[in-house]
N, C-alpha and C. Protein backbone atom coordinates (compact mmCIF):
# COMPACT_ATOMS: atom_id res chain seq x y z
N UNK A 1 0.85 -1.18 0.00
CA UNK A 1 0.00 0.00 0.00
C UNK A 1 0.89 1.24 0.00
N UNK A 2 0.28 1.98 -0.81
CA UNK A 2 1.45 3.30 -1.13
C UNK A 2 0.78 4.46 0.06
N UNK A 3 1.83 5.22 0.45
CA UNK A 3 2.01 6.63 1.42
C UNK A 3 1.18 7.53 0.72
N UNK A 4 0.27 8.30 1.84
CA UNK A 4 -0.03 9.48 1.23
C UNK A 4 0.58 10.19 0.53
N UNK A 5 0.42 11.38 -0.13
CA UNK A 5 1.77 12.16 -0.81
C UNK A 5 0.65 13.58 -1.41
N UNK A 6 1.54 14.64 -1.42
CA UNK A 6 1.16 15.88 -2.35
C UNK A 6 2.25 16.18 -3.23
N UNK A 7 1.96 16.01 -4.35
CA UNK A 7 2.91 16.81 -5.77
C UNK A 7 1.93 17.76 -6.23
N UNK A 8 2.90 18.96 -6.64
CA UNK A 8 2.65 20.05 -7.27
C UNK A 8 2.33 19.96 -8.91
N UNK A 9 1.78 19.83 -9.55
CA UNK A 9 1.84 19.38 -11.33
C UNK A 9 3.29 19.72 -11.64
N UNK A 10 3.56 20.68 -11.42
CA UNK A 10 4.42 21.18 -12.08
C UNK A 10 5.90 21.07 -11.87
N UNK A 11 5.77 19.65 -10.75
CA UNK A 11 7.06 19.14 -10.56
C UNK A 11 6.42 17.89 -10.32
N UNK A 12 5.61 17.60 -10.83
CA UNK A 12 5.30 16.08 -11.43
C UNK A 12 5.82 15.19 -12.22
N UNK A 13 6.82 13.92 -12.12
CA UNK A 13 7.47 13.42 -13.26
C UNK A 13 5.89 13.45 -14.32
N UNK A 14 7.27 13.57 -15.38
CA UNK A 14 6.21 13.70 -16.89
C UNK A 14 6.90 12.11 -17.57
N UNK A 15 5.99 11.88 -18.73
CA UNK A 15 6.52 10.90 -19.45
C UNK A 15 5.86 11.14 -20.86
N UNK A 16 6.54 10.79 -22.09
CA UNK A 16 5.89 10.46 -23.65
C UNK A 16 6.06 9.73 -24.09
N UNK A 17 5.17 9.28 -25.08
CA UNK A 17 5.48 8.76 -26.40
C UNK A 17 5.72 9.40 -27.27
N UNK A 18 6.81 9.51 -28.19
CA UNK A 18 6.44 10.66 -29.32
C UNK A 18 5.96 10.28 -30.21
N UNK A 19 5.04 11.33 -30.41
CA UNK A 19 3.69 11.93 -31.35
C UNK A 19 2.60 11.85 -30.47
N UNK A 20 2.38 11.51 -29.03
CA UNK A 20 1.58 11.26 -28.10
C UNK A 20 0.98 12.10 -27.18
N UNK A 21 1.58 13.11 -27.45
CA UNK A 21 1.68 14.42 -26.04
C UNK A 21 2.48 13.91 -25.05
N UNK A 22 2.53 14.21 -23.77
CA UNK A 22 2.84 14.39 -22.66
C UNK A 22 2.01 14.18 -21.53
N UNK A 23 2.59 13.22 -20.56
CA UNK A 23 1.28 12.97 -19.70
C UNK A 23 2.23 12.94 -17.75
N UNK A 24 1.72 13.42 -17.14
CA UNK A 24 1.99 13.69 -15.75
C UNK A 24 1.10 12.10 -15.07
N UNK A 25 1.26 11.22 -14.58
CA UNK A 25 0.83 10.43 -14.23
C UNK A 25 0.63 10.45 -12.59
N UNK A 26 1.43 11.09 -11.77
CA UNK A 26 1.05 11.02 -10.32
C UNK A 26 1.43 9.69 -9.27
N UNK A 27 1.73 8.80 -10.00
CA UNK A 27 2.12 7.62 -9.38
C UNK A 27 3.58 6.67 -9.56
N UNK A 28 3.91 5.94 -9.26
CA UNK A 28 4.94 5.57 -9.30
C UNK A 28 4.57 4.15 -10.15
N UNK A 29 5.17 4.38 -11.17
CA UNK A 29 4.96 3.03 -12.42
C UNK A 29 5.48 1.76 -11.67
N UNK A 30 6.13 1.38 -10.98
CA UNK A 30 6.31 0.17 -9.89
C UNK A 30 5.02 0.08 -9.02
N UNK A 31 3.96 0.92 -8.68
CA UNK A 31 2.99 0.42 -7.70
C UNK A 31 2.10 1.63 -8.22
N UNK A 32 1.30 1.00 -9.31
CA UNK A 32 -0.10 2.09 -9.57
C UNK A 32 -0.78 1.98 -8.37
N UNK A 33 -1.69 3.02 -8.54
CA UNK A 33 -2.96 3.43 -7.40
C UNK A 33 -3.76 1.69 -8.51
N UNK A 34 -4.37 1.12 -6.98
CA UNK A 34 -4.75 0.02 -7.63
C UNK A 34 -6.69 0.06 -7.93
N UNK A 35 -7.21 1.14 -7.73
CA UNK A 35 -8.55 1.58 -8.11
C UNK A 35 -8.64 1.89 -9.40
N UNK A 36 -7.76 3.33 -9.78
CA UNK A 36 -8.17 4.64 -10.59
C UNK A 36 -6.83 4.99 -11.25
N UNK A 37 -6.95 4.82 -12.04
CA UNK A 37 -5.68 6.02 -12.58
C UNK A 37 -6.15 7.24 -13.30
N UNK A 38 -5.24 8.09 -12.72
CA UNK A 38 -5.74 9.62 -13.00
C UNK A 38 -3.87 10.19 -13.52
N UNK A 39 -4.33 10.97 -14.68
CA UNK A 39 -3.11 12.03 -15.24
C UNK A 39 -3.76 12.88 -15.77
N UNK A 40 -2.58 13.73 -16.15
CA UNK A 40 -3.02 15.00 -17.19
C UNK A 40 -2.24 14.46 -17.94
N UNK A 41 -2.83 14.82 -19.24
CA UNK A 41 -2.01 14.71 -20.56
C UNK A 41 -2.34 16.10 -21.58
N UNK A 42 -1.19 16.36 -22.30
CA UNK A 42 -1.17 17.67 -22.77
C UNK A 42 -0.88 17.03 -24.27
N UNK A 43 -1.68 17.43 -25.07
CA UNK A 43 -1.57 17.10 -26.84
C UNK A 43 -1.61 18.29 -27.91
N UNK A 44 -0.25 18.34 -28.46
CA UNK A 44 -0.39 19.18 -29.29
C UNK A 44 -1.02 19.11 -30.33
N UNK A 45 -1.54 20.12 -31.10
CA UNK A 45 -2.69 19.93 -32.35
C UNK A 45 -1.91 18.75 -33.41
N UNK A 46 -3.14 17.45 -33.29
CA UNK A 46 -2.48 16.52 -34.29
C UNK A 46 -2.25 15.17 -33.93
N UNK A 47 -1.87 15.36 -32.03
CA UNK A 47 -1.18 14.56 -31.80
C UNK A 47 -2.50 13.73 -30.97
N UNK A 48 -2.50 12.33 -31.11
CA UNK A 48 -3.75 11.36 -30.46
C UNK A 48 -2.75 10.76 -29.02
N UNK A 49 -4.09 10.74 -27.72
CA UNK A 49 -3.61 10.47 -26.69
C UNK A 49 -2.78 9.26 -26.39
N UNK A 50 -3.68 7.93 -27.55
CA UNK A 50 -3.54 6.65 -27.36
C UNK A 50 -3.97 6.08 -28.67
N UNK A 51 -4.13 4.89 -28.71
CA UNK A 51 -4.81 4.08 -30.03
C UNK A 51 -6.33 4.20 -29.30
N UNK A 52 -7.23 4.30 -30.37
CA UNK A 52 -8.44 3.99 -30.72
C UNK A 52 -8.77 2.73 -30.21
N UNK A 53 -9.86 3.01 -28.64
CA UNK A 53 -9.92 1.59 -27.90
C UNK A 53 -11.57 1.81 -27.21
N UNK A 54 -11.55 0.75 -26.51
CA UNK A 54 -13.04 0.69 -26.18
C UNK A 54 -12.17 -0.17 -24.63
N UNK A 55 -12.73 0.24 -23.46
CA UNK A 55 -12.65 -0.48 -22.26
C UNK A 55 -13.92 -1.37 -21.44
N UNK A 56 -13.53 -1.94 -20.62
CA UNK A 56 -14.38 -2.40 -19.76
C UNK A 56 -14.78 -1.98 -18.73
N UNK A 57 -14.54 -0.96 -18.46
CA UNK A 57 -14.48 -0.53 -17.04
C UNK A 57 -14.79 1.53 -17.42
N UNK A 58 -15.04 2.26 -16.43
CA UNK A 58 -15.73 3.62 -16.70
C UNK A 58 -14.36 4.47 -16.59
N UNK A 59 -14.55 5.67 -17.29
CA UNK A 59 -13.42 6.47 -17.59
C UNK A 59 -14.38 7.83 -17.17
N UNK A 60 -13.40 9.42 -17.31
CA UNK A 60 -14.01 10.33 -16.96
C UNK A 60 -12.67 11.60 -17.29
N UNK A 61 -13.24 12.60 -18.48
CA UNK A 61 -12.07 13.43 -18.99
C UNK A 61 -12.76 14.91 -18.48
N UNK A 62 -11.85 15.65 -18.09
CA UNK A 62 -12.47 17.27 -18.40
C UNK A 62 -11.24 17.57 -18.79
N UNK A 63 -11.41 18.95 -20.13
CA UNK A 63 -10.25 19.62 -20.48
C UNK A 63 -10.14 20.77 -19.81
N UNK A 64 -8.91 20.85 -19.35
CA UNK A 64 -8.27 21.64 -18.55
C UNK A 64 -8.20 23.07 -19.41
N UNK A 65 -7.71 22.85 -20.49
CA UNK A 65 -7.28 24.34 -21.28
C UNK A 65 -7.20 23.79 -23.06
N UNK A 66 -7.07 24.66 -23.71
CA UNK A 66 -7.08 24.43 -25.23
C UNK A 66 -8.55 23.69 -25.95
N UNK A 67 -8.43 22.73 -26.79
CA UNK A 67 -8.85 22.46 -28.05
C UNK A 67 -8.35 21.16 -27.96
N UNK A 68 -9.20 19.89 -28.25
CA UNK A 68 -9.32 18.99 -28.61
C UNK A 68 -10.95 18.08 -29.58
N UNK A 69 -10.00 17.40 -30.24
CA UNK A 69 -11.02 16.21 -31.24
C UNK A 69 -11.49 15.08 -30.47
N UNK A 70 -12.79 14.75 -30.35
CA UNK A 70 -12.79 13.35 -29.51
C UNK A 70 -13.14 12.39 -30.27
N UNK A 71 -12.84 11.14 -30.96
CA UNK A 71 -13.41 10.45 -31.29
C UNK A 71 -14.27 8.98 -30.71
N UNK A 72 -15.52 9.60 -30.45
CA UNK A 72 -16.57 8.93 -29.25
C UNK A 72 -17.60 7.76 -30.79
N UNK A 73 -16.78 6.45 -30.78
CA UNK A 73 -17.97 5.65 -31.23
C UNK A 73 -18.11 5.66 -33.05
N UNK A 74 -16.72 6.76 -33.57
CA UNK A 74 -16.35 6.92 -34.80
C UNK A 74 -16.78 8.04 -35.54
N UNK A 75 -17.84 8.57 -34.20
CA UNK A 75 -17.50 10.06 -34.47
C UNK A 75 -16.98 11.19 -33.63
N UNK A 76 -16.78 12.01 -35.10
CA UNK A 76 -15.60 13.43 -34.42
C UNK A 76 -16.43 14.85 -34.24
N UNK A 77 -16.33 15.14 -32.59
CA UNK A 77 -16.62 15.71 -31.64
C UNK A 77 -15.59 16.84 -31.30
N UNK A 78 -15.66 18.35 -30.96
CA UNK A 78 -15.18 18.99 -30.99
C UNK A 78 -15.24 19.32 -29.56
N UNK A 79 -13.81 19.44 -28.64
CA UNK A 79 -13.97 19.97 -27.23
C UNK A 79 -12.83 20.97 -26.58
N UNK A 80 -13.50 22.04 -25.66
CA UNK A 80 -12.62 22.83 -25.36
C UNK A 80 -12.96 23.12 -23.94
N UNK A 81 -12.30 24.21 -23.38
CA UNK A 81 -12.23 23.98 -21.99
C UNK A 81 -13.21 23.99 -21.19
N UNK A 82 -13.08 23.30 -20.12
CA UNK A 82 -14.13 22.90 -18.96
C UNK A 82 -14.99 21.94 -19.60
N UNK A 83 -15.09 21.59 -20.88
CA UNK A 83 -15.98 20.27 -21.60
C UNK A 83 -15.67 18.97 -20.56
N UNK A 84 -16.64 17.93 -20.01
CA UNK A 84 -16.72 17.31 -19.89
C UNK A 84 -17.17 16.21 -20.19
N UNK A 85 -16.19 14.96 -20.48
CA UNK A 85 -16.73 13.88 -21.24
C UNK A 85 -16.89 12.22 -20.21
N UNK A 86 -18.09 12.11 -19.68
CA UNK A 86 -18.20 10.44 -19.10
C UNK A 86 -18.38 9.56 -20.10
N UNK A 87 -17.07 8.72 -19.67
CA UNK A 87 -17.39 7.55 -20.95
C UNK A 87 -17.56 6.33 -20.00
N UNK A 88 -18.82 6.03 -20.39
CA UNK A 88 -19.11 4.55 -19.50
C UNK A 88 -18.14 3.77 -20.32
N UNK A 89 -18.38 2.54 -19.83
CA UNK A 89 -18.02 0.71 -19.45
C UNK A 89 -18.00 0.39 -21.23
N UNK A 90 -17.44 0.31 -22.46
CA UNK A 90 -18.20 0.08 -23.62
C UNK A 90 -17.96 1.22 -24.69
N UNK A 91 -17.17 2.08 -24.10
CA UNK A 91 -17.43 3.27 -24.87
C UNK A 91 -16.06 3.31 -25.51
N UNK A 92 -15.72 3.43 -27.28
CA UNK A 92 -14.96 3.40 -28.11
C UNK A 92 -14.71 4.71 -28.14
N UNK A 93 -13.16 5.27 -27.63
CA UNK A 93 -12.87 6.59 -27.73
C UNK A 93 -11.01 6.51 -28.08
N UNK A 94 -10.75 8.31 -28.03
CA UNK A 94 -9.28 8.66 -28.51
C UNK A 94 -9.43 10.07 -28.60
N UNK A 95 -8.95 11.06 -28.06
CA UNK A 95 -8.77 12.62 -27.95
C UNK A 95 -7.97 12.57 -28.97
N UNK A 96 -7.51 13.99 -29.76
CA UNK A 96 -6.40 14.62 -31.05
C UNK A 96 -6.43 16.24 -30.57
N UNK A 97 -5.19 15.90 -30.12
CA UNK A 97 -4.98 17.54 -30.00
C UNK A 97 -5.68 18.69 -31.58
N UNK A 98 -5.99 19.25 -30.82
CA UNK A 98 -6.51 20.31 -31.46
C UNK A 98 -6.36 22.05 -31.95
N UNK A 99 -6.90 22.64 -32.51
CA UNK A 99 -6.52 24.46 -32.22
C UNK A 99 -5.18 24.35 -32.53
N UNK A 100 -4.88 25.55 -31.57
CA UNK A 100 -3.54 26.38 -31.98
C UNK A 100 -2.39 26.37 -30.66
N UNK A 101 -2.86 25.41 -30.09
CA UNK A 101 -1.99 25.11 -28.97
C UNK A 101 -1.74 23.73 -28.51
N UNK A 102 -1.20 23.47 -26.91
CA UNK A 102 -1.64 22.39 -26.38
C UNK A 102 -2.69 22.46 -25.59
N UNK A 103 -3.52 21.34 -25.50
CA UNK A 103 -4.82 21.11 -25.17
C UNK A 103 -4.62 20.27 -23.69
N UNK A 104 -4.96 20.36 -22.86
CA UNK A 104 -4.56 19.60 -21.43
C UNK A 104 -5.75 19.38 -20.69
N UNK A 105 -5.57 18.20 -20.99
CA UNK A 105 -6.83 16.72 -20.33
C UNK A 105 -6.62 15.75 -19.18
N UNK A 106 -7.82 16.35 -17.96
CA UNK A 106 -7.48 15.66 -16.66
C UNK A 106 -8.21 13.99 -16.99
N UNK A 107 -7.22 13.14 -16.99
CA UNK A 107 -8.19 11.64 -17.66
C UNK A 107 -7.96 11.01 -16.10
N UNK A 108 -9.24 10.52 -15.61
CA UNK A 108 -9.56 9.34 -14.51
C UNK A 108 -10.13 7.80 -15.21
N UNK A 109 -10.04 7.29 -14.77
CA UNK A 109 -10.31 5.83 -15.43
C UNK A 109 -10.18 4.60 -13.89
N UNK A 110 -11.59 3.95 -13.80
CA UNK A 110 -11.56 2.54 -12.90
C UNK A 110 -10.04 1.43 -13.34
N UNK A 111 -10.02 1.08 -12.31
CA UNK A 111 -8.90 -0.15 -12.70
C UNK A 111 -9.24 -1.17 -11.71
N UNK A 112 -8.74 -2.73 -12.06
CA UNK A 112 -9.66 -3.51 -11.35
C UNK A 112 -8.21 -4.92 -11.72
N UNK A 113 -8.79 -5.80 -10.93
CA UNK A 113 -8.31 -7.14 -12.19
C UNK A 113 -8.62 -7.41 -12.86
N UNK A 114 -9.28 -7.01 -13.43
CA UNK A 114 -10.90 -7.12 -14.61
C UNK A 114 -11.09 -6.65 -15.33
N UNK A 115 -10.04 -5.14 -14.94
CA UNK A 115 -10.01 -4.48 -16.39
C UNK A 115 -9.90 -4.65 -17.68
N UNK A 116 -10.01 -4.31 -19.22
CA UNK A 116 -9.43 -4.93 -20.14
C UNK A 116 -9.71 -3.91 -21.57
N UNK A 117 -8.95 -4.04 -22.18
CA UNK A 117 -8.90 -2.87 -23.11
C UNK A 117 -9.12 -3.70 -24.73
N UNK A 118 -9.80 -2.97 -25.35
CA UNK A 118 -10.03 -4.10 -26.55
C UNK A 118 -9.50 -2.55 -27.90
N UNK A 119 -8.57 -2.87 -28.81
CA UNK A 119 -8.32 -1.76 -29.73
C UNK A 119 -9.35 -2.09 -31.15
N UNK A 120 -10.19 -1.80 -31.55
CA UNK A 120 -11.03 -2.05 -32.87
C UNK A 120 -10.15 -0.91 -33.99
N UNK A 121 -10.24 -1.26 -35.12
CA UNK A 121 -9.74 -0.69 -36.36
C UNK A 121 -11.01 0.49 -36.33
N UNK A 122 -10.20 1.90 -37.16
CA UNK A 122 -11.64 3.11 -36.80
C UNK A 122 -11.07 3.39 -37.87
N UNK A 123 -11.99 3.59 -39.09
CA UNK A 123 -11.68 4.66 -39.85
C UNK A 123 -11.18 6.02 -40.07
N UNK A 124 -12.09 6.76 -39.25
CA UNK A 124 -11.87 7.69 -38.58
C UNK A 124 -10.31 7.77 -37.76
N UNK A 125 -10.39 7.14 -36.63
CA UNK A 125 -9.07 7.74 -36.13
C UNK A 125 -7.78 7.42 -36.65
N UNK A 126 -7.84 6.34 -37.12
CA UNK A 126 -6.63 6.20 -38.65
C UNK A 126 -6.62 7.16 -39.21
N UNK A 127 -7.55 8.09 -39.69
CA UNK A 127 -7.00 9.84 -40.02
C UNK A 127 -5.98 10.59 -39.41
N UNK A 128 -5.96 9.86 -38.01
CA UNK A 128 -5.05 10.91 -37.06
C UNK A 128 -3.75 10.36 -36.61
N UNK A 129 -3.63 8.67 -37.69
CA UNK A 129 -2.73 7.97 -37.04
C UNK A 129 -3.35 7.39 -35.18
N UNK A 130 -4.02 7.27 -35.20
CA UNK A 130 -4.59 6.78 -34.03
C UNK A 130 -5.50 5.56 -34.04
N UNK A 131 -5.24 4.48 -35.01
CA UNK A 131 -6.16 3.56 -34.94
C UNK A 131 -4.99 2.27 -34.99
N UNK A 132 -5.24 1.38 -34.60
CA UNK A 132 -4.42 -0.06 -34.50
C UNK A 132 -4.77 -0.74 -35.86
N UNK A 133 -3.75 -1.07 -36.36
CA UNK A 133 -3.97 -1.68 -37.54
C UNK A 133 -4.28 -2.45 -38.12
N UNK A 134 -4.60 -3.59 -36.48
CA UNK A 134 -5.45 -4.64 -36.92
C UNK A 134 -6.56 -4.72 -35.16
N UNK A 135 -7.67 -5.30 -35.25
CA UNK A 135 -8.33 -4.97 -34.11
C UNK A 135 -7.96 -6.63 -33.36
N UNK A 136 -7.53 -5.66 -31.69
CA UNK A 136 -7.03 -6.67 -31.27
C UNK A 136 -6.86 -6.37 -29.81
N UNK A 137 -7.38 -7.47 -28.56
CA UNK A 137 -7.28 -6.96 -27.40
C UNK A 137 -5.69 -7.01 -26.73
N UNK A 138 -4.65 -6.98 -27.65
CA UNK A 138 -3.21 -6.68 -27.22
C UNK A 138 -2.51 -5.62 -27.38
N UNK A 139 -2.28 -4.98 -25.90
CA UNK A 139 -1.87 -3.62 -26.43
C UNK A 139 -0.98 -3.90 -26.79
N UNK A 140 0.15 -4.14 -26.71
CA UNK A 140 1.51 -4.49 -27.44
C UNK A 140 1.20 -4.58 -28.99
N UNK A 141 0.67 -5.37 -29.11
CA UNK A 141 0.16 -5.29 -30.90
C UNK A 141 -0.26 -4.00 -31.38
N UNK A 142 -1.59 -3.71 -30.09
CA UNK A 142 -1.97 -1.89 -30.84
C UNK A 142 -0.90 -0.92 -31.06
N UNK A 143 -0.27 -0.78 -30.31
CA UNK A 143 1.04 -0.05 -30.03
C UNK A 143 2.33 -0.47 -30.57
N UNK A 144 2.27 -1.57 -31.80
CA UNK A 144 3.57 -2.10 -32.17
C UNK A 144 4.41 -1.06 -32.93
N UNK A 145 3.63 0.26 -33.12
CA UNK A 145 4.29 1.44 -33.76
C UNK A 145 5.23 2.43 -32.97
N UNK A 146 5.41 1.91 -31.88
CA UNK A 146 5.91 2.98 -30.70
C UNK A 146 6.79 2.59 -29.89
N UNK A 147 7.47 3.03 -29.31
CA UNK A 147 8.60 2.48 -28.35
C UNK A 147 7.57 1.78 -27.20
N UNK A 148 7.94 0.82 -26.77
CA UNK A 148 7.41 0.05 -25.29
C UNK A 148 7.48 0.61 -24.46
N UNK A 149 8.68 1.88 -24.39
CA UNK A 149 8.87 2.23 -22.29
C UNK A 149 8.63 3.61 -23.32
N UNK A 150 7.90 4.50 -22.00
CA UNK A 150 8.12 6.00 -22.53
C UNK A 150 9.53 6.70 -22.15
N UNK A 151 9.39 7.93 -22.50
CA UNK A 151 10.53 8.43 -22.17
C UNK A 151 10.30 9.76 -21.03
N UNK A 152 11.20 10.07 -20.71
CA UNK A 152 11.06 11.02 -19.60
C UNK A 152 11.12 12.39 -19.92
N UNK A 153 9.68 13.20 -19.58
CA UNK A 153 9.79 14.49 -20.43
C UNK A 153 9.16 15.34 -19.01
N UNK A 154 8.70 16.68 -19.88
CA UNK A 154 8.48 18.02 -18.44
C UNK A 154 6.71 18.06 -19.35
N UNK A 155 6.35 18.39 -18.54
CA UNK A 155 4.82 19.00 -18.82
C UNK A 155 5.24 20.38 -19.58
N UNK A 156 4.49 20.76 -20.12
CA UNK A 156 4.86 22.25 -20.67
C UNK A 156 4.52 23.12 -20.01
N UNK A 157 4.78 24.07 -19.03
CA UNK A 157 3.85 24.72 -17.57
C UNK A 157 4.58 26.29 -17.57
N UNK A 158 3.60 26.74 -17.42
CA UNK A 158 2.10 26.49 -16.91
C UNK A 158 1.32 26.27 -17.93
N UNK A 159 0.26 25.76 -17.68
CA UNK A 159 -1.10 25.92 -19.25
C UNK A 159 -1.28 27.05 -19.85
N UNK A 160 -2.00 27.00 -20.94
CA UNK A 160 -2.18 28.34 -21.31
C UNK A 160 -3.61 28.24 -21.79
């Protein structure tokens, strides 16, 4: 069981993928919070959070600042700040940075043993480079385009 703790965002380890944005995670990748995982992730116009997936379990986004694309179910949805998006248990989604900046998204999401992530092929988010190229519940496969470990980056701070 992990220690209470307060971090400041803005001396929050950061991590990427590149072409992915930037995401502040809050926890220590050796011992997730074993409920919820919660980050910010910051996407520059273009750039998709993740592959094009559908979960088992409930998620929950508000954008912090900027412009983002959502693609909810294969369609594209336009969101900007203070937008809030609940995606139940089932729900096929993927943010794309948007506008003329970076766009910064507080993402919460259930976690369980039970969890499970399924990637489906999207027409749509294959526009943005954000779709798995073949549909498949392995992220490793969805993600065979990307480095495996992220790399260690800074949030861009403050927001704007």
């Amino acid at each position: 069981m992990s220690e209470p703790f307060v971090v400041n965002v803005a001396h929050a380890p950061a991590m990427s993928f590149p072409g992915s944005g930037v995401f502040a995670a809050f926890e220590d990748p050796m011992e997730p919070f074993p409920d919820f995982g919660i980050n910010i992730h910051v996407l520059r116009p273009g750039e998709p959070n993740a592959k094009y997936h559908v979960e088992n379990v409930q998620e929950d986004f508000l954008v912090l600042g900027g412009r983002c694309t959502l693609i909810l179910n294969g369609e594209e949805s336009q969101l900007g700040q203070w937008d809030f998006f609940h995606c139940p248990a089932g729900t096929e989604h993927v943010f794309i940075g948007a506008g003329d900046g970076p766009c910064w998204i507080l993402m919460v999401g259930a976690r369980g043993p039970g969890a499970r992530a399924h990637y489906p092929v999207n027409e749509t988010a294959a526009k943005y480079g954000a779709s798995a190229r073949e549909s498949t519940a392995d992220s490793r496969e969805a993600y065979a385009d990307r480095p495996s470990q992220p790399e260690s980056a800074r949030l861009p701070w403050p927001p704007v």
